[in-house]
C-alpha atoms as a PDB file:
ATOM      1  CA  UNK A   1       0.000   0.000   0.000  1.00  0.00           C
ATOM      2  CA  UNK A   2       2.766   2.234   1.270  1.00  0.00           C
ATOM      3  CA  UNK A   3       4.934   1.563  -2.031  1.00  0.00           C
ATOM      4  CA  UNK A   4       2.203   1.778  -4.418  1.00  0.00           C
ATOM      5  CA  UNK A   5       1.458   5.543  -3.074  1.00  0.00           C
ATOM      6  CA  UNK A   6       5.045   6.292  -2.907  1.00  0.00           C
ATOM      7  CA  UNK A   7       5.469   5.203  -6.633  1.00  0.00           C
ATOM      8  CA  UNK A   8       2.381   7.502  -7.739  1.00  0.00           C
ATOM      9  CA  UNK A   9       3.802  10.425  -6.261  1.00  0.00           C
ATOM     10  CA  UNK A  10       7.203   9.459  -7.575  1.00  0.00           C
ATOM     11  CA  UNK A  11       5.745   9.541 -10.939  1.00  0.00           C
ATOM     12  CA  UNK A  12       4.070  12.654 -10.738  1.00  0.00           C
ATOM     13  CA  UNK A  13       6.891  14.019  -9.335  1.00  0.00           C
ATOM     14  CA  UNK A  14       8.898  13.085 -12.504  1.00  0.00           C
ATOM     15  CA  UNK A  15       6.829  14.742 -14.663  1.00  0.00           C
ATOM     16  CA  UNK A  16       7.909  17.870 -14.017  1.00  0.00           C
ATOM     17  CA  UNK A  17      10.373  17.807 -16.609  1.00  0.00           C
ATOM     18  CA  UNK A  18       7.447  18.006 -18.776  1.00  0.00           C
ATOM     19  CA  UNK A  19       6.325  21.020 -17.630  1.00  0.00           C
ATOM     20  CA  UNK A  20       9.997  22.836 -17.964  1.00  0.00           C
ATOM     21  CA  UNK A  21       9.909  21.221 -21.293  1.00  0.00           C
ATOM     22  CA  UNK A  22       7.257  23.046 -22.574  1.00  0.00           C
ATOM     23  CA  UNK A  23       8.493  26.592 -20.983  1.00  0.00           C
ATOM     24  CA  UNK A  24      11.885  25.767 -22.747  1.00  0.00           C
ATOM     25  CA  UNK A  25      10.232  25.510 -26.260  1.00  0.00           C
ATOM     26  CA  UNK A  26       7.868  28.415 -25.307  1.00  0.00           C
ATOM     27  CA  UNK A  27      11.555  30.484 -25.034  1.00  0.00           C
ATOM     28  CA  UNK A  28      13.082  28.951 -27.914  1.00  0.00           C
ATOM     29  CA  UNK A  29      10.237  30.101 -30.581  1.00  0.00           C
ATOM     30  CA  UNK A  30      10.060  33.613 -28.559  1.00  0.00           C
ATOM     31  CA  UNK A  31      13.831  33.934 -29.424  1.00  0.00           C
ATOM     32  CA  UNK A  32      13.240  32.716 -32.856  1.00  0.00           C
ATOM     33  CA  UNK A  33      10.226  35.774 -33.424  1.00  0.00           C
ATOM     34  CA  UNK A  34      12.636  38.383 -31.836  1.00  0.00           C
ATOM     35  CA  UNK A  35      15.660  37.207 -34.158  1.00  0.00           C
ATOM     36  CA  UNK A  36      13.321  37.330 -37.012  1.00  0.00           C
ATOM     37  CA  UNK A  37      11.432  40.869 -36.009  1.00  0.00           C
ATOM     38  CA  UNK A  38      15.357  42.146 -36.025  1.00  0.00           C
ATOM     39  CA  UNK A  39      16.719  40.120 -39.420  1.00  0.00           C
ATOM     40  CA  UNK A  40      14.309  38.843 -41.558  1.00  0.00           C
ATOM     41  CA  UNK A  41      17.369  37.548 -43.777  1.00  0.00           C
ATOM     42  CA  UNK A  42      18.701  35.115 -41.856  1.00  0.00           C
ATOM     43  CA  UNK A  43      15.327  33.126 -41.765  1.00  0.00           C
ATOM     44  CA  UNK A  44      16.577  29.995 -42.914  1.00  0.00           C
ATOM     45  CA  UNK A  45      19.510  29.634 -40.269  1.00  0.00           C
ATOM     46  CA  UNK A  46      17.288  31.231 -37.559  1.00  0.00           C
ATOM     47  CA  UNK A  47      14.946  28.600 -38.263  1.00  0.00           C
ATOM     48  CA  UNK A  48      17.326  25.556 -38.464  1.00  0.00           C
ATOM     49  CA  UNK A  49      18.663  26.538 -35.131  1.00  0.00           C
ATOM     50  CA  UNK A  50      14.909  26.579 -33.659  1.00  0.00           C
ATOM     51  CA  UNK A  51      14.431  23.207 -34.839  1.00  0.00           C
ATOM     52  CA  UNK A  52      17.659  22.496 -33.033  1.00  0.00           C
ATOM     53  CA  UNK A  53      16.232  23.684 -29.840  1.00  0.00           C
ATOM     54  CA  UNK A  54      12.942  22.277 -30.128  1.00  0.00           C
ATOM     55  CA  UNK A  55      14.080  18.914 -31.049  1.00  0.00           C
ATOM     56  CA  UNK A  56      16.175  18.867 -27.536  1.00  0.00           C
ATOM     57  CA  UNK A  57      13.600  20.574 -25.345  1.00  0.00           C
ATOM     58  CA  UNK A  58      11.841  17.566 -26.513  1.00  0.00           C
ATOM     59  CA  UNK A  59      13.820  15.260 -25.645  1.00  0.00           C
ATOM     60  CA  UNK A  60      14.200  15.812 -22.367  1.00  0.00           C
ATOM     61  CA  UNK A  61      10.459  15.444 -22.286  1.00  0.00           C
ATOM     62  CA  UNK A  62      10.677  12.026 -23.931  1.00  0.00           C
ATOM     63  CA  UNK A  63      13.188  10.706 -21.607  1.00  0.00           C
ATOM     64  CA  UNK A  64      11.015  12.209 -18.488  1.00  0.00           C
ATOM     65  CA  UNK A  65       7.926  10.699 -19.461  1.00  0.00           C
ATOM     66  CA  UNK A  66       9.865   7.487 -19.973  1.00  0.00           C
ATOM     67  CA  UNK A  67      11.102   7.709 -16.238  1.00  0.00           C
ATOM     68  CA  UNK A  68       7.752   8.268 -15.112  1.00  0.00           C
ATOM     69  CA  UNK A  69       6.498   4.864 -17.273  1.00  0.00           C
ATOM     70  CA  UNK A  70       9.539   2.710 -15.607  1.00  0.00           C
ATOM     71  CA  UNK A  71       8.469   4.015 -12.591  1.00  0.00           C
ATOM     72  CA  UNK A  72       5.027   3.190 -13.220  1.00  0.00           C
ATOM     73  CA  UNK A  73       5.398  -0.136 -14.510  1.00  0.00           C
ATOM     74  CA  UNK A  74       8.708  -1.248 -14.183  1.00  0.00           C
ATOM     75  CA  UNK A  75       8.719  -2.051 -10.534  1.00  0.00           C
END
């Protein structure tokens, strides 16, 4: 009983890198707008490097929800 709580809040716990996840992106396309309102020509690099940012914001999202799964139903 005791374990099965402390795993729930465990998982919750772990999906706060979720949340931070989501801020992060929210910063990287507000940089990306600002870079753009000040050069419109470098769009194309501008935008490569956004994708760069998104694509690891994400990631750490991926691997937190897949901590919160192992703790779930791994043990």
């Amino acid at each position: 009983m005791i374990l099965e709580c402390a795993k729930f809040i465990g998982a919750g716990l772990s999906t706060i890198s979720i949340l931070g996840s989501g801020v992060g992106i929210g910063i990287v396309f507000n940089g990306l707008l600002i870079a753009l309102s000040k050069n419109p020509s470098a769009q194309k690099e501008l935008f490569l490097y956004a994708i760069l940012g998104f694509a690891l914001c994400e990631a750490i999202a991926l691997f937190g929800l897949m901590v919160t799964f192992l703790i779930l139903f791994g043990f």
